[in-house]
ModelCIF file with pLDDT and N, C-alpha, C, O atoms, coordinates in Angstrom:
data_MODEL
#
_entry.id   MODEL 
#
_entity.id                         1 
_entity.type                       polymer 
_entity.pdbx_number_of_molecules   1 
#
_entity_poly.entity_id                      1 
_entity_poly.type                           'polypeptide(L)' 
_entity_poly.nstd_linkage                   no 
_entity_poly.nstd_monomer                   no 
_entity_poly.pdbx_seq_one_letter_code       
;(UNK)(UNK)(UNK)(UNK)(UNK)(UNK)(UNK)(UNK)(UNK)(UNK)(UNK)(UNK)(UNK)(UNK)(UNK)(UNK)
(UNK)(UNK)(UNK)(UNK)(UNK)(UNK)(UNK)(UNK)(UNK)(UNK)(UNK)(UNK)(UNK)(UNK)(UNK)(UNK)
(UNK)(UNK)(UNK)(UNK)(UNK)(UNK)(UNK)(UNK)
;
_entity_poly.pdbx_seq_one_letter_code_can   XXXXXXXXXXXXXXXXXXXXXXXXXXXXXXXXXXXXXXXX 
_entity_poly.pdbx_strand_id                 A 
#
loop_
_entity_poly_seq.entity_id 
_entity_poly_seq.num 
_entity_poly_seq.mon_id 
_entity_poly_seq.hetero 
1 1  UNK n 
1 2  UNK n 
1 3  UNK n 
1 4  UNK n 
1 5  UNK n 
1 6  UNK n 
1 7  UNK n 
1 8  UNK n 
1 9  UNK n 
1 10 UNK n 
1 11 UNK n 
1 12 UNK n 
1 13 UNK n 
1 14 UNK n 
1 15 UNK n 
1 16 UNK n 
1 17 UNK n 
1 18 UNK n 
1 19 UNK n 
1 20 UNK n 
1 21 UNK n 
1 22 UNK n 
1 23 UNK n 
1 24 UNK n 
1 25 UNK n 
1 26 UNK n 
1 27 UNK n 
1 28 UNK n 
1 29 UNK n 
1 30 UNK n 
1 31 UNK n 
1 32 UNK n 
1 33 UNK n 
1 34 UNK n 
1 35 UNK n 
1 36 UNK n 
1 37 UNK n 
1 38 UNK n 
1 39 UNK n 
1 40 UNK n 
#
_struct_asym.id          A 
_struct_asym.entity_id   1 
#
loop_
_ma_qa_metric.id 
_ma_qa_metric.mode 
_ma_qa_metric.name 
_ma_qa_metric.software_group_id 
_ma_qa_metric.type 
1 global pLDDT . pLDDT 
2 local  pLDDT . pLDDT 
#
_ma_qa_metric_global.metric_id      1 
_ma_qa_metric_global.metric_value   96.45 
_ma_qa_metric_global.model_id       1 
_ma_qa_metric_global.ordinal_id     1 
#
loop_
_ma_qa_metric_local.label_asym_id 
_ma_qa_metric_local.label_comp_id 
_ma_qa_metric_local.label_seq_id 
_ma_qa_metric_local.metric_id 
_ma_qa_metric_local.metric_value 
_ma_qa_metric_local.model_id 
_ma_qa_metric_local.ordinal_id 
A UNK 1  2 98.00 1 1  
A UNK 2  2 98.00 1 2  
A UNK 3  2 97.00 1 3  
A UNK 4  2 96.00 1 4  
A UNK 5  2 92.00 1 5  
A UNK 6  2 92.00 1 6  
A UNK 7  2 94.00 1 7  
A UNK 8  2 97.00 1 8  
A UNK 9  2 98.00 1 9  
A UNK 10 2 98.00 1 10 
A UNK 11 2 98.00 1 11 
A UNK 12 2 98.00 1 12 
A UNK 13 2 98.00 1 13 
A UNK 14 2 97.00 1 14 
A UNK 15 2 98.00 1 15 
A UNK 16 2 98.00 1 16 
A UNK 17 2 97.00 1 17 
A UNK 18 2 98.00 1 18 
A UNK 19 2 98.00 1 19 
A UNK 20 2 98.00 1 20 
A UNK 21 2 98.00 1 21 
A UNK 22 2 97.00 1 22 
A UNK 23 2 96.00 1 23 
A UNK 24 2 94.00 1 24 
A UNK 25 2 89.00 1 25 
A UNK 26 2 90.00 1 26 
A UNK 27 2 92.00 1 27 
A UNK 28 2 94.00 1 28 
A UNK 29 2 96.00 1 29 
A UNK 30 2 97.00 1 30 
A UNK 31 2 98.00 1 31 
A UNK 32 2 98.00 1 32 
A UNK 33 2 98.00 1 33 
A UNK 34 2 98.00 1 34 
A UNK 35 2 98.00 1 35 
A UNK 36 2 98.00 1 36 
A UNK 37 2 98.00 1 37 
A UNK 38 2 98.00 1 38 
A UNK 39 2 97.00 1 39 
A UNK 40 2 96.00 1 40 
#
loop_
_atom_site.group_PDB 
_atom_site.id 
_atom_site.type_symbol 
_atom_site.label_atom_id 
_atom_site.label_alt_id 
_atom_site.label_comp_id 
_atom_site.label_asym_id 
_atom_site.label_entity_id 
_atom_site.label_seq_id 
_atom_site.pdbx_PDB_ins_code 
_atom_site.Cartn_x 
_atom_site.Cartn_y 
_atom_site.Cartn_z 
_atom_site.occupancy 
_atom_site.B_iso_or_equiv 
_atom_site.pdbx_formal_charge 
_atom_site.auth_seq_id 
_atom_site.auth_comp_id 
_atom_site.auth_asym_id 
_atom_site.auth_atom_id 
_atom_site.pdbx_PDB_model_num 
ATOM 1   N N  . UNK A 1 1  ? 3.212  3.905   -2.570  1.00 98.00 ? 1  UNK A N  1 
ATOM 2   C CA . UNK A 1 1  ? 3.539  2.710   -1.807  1.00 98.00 ? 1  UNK A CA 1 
ATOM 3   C C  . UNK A 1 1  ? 3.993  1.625   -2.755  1.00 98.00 ? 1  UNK A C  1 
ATOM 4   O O  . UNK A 1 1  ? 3.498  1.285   -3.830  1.00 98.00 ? 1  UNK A O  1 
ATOM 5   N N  . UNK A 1 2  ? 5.017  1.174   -2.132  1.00 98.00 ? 2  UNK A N  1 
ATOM 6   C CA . UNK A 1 2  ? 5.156  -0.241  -2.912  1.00 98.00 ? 2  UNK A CA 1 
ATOM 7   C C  . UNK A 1 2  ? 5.600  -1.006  -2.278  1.00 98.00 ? 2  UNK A C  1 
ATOM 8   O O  . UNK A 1 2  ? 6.112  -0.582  -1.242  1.00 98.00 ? 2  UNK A O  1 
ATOM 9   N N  . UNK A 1 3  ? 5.655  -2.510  -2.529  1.00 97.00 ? 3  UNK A N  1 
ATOM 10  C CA . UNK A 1 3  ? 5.725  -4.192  -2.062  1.00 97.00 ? 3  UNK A CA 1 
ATOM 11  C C  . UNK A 1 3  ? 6.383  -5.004  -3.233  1.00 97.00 ? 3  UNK A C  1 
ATOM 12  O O  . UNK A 1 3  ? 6.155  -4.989  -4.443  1.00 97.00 ? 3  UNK A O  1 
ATOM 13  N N  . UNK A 1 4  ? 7.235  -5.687  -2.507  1.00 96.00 ? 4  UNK A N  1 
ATOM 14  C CA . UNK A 1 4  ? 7.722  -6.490  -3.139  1.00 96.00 ? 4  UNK A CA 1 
ATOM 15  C C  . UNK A 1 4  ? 7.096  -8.012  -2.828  1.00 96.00 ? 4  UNK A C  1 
ATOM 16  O O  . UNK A 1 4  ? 6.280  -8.158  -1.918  1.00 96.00 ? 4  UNK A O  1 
ATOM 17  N N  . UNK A 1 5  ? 7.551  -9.157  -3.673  1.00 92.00 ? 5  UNK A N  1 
ATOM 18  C CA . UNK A 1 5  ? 6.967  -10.130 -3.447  1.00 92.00 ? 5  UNK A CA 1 
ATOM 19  C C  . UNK A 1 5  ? 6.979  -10.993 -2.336  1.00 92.00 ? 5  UNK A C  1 
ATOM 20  O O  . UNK A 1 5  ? 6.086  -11.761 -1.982  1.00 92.00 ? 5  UNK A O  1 
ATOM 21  N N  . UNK A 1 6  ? 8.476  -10.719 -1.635  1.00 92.00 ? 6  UNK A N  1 
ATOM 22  C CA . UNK A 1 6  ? 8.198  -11.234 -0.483  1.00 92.00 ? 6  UNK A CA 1 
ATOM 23  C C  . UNK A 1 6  ? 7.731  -10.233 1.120   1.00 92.00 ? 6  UNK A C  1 
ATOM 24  O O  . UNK A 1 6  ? 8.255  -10.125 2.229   1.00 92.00 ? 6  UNK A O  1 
ATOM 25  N N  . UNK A 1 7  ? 6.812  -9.804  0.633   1.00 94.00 ? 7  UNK A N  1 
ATOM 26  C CA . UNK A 1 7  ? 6.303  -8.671  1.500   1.00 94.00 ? 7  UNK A CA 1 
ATOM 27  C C  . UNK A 1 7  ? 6.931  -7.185  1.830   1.00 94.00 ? 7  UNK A C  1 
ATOM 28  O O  . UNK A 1 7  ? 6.248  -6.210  2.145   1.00 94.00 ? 7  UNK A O  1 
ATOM 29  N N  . UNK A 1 8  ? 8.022  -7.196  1.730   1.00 97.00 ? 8  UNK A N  1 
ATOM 30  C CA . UNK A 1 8  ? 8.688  -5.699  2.522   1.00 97.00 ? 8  UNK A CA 1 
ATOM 31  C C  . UNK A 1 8  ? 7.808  -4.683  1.403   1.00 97.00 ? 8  UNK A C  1 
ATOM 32  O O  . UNK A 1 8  ? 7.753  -4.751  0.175   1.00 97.00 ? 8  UNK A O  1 
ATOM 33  N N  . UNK A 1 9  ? 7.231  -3.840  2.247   1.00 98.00 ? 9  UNK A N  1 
ATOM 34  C CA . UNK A 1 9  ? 6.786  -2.598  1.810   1.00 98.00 ? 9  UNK A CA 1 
ATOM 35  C C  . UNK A 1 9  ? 7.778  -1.241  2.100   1.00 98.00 ? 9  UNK A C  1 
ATOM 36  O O  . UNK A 1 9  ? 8.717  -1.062  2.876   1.00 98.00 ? 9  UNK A O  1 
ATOM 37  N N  . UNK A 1 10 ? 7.241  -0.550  1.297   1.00 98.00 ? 10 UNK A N  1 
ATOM 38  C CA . UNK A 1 10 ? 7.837  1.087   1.429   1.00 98.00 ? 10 UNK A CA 1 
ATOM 39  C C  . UNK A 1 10 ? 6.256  2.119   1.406   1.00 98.00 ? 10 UNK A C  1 
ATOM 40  O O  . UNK A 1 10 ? 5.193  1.564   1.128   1.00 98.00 ? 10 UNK A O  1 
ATOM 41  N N  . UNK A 1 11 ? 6.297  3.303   1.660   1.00 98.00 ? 11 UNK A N  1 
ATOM 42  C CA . UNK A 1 11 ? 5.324  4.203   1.641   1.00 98.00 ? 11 UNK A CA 1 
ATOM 43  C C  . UNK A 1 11 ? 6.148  5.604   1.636   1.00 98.00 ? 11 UNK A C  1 
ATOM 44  O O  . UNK A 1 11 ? 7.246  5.860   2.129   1.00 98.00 ? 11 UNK A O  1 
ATOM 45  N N  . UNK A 1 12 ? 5.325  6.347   0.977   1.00 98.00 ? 12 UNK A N  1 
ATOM 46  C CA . UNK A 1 12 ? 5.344  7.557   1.349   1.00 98.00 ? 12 UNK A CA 1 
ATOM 47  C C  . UNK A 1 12 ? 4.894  8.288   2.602   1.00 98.00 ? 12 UNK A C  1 
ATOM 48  O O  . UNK A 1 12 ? 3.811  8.340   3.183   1.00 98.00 ? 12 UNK A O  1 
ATOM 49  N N  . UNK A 1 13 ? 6.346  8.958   2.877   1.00 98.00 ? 13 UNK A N  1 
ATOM 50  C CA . UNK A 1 13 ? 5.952  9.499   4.381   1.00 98.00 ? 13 UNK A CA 1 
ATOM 51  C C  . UNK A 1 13 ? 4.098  10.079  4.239   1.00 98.00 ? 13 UNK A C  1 
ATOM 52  O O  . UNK A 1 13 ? 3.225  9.521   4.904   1.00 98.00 ? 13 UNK A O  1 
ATOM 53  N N  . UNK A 1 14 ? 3.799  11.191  3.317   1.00 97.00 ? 14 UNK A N  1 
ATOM 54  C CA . UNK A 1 14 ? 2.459  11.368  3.152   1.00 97.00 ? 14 UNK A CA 1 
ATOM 55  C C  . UNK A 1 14 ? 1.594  10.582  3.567   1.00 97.00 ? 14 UNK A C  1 
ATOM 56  O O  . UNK A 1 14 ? 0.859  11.025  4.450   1.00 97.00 ? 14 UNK A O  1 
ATOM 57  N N  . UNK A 1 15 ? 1.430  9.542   3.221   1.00 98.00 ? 15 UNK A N  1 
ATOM 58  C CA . UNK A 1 15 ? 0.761  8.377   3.399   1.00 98.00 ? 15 UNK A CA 1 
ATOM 59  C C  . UNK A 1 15 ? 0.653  7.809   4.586   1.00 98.00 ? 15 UNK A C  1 
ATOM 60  O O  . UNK A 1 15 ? -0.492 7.671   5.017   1.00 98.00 ? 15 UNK A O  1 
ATOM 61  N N  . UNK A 1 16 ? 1.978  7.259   5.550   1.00 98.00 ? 16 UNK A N  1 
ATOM 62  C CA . UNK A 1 16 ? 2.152  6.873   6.485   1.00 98.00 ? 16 UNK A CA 1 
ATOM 63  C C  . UNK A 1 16 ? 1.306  6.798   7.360   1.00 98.00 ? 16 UNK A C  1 
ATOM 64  O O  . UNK A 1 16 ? 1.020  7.772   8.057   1.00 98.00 ? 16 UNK A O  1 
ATOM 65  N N  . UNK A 1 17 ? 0.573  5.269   7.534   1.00 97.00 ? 17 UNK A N  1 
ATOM 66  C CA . UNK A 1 17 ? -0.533 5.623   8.668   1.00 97.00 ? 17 UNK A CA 1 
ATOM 67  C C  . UNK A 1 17 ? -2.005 5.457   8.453   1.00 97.00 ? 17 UNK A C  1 
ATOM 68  O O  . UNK A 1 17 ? -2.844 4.884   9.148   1.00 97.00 ? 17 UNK A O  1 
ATOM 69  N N  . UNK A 1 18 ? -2.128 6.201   7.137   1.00 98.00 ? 18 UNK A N  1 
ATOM 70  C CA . UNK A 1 18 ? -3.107 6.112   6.307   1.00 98.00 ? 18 UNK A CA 1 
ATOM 71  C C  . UNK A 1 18 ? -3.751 4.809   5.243   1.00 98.00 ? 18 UNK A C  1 
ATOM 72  O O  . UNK A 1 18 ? -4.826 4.211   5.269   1.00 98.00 ? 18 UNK A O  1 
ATOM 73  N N  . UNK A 1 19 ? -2.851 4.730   4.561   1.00 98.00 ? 19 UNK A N  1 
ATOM 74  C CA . UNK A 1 19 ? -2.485 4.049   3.545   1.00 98.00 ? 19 UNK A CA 1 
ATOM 75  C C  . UNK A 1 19 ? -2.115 1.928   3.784   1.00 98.00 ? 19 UNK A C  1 
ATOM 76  O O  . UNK A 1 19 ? -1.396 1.520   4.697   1.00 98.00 ? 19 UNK A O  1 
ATOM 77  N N  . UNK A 1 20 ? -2.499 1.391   3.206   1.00 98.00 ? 20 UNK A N  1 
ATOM 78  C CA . UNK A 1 20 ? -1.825 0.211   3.367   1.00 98.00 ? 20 UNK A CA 1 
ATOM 79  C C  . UNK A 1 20 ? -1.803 -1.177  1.838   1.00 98.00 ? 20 UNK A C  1 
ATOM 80  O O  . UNK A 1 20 ? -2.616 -1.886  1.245   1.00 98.00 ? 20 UNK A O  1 
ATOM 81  N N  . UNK A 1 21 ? -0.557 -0.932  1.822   1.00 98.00 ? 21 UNK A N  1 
ATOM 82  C CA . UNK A 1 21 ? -0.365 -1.455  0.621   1.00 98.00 ? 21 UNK A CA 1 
ATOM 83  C C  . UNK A 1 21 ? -0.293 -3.557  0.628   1.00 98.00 ? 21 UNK A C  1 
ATOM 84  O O  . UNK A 1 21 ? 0.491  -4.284  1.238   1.00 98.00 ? 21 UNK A O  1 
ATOM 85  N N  . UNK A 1 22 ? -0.808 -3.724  0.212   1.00 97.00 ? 22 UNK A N  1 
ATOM 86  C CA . UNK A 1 22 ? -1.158 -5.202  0.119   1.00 97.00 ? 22 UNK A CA 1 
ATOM 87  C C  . UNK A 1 22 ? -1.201 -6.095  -1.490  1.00 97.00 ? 22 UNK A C  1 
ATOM 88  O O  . UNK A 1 22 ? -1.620 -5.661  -2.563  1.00 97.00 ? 22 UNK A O  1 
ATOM 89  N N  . UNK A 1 23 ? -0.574 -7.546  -1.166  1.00 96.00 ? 23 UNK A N  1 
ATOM 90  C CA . UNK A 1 23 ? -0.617 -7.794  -2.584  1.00 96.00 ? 23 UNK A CA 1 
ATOM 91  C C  . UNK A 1 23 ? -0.707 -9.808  -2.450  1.00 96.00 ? 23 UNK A C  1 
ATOM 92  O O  . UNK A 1 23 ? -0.139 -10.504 -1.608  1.00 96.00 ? 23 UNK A O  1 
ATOM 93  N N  . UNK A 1 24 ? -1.746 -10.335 -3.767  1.00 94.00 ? 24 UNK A N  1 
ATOM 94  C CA . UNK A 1 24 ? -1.765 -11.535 -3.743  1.00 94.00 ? 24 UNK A CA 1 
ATOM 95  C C  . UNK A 1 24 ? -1.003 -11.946 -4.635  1.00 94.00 ? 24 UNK A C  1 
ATOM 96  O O  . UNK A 1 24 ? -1.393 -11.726 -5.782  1.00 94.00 ? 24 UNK A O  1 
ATOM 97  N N  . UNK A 1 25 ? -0.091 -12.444 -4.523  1.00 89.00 ? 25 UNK A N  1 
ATOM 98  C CA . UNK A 1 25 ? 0.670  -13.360 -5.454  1.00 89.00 ? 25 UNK A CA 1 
ATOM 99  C C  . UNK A 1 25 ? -0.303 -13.968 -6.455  1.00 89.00 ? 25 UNK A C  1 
ATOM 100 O O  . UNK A 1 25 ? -0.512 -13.733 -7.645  1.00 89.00 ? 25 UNK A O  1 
ATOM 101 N N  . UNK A 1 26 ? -0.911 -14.955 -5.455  1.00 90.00 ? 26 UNK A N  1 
ATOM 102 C CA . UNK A 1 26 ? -1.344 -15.741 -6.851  1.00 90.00 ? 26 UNK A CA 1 
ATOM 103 C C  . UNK A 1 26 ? -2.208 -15.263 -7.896  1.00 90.00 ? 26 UNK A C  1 
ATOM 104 O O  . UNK A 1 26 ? -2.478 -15.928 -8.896  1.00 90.00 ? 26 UNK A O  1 
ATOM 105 N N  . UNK A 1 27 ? -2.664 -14.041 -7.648  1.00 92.00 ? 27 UNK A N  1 
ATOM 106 C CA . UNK A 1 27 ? -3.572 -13.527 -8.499  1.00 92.00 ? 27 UNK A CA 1 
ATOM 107 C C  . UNK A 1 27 ? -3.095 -12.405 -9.172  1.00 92.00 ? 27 UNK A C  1 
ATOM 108 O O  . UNK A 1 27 ? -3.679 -11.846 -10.100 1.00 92.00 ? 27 UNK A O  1 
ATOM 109 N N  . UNK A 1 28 ? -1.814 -12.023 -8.595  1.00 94.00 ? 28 UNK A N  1 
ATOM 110 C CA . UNK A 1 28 ? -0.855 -11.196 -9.113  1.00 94.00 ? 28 UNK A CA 1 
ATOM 111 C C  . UNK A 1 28 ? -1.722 -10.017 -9.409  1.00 94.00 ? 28 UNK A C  1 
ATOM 112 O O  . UNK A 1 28 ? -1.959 -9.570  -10.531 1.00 94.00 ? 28 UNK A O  1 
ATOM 113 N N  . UNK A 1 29 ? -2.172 -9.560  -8.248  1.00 96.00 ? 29 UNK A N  1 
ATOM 114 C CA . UNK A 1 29 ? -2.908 -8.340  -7.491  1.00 96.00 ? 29 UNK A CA 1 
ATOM 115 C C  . UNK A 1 29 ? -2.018 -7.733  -6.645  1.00 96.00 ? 29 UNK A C  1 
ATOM 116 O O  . UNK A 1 29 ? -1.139 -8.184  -5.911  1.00 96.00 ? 29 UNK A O  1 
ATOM 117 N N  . UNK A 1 30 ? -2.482 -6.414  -6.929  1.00 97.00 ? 30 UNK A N  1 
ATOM 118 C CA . UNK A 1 30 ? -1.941 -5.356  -5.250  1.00 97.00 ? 30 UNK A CA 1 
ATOM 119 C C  . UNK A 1 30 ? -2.949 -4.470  -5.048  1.00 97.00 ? 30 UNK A C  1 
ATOM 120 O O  . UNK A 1 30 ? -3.699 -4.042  -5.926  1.00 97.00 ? 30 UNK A O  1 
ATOM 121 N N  . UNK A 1 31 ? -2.970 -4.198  -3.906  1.00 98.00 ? 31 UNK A N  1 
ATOM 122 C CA . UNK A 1 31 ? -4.231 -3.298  -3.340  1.00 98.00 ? 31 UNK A CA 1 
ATOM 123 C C  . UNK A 1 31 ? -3.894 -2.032  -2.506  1.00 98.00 ? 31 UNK A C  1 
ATOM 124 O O  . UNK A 1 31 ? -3.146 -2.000  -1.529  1.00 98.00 ? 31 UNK A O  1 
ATOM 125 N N  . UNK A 1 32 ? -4.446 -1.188  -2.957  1.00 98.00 ? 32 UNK A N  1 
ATOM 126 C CA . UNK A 1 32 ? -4.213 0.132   -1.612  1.00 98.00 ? 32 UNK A CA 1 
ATOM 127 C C  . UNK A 1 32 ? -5.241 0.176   -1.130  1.00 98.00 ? 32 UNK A C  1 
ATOM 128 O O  . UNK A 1 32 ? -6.230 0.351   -1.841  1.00 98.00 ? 32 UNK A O  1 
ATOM 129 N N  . UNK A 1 33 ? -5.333 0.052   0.048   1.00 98.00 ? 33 UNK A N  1 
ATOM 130 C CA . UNK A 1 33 ? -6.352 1.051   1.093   1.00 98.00 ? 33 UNK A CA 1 
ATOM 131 C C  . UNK A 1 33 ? -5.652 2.146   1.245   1.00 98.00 ? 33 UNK A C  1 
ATOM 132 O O  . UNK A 1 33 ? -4.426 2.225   1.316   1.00 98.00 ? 33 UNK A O  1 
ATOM 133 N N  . UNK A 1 34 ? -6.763 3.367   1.318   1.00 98.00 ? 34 UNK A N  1 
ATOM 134 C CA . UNK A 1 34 ? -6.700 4.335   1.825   1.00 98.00 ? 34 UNK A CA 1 
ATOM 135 C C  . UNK A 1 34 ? -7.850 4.836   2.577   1.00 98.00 ? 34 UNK A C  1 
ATOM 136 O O  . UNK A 1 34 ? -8.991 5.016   2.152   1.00 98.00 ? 34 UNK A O  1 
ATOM 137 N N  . UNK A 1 35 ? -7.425 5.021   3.670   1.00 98.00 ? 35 UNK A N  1 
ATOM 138 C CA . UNK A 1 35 ? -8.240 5.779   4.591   1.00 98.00 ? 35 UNK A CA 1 
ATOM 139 C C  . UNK A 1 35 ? -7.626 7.393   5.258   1.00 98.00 ? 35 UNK A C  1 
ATOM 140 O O  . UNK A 1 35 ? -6.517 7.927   5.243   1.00 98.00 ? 35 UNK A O  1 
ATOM 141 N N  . UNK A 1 36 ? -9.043 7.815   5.844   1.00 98.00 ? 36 UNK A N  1 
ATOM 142 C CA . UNK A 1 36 ? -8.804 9.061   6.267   1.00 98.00 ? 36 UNK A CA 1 
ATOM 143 C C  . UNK A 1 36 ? -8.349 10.144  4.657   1.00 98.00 ? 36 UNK A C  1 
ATOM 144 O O  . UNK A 1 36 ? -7.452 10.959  4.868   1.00 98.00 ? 36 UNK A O  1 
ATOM 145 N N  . UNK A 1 37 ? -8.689 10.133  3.814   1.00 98.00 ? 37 UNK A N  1 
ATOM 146 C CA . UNK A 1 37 ? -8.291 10.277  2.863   1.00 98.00 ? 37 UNK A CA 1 
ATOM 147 C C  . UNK A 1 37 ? -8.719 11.930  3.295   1.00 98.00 ? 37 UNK A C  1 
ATOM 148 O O  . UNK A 1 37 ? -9.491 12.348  4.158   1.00 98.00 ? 37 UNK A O  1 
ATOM 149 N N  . UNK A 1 38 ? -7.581 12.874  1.976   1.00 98.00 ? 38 UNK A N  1 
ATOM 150 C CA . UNK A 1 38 ? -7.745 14.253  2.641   1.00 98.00 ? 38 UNK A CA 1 
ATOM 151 C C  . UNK A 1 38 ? -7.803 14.819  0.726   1.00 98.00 ? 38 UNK A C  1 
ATOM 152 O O  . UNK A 1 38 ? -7.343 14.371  -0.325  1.00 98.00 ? 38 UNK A O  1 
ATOM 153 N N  . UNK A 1 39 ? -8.571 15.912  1.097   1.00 97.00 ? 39 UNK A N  1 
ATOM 154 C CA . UNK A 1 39 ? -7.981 16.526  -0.693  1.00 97.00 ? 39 UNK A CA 1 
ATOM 155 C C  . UNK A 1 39 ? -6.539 16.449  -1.049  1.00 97.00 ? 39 UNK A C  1 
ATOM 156 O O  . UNK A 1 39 ? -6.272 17.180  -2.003  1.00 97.00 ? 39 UNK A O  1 
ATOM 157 N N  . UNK A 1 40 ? -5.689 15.890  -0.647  1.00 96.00 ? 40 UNK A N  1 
ATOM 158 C CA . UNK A 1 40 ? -4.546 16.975  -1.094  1.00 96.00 ? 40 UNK A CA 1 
ATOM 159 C C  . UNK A 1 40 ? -4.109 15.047  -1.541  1.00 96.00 ? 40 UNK A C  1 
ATOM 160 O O  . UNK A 1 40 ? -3.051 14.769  -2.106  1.00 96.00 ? 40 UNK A O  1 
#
């Protein structure tokens, strides 16, 4: 997954659904959640 600074994200179809990519500027952080997470 990735984000740019003014928000637009991309993901991997894999992911899609699952996944959610998030990010603070000012702390110049990004975050994934992942849920439902699977082995693979």
């Amino acid at each position: 997954a990735a984000i740019t600074s003014g928000g637009s994200t991309n993901y991997a179809d894999s992911v899609k659904g699952r996944f959610t990519i998030s990010r603070d500027n000012a702390k110049n952080t990004v975050y994934l959640q992942m849920n439902s997470l699977k082995p693979e």
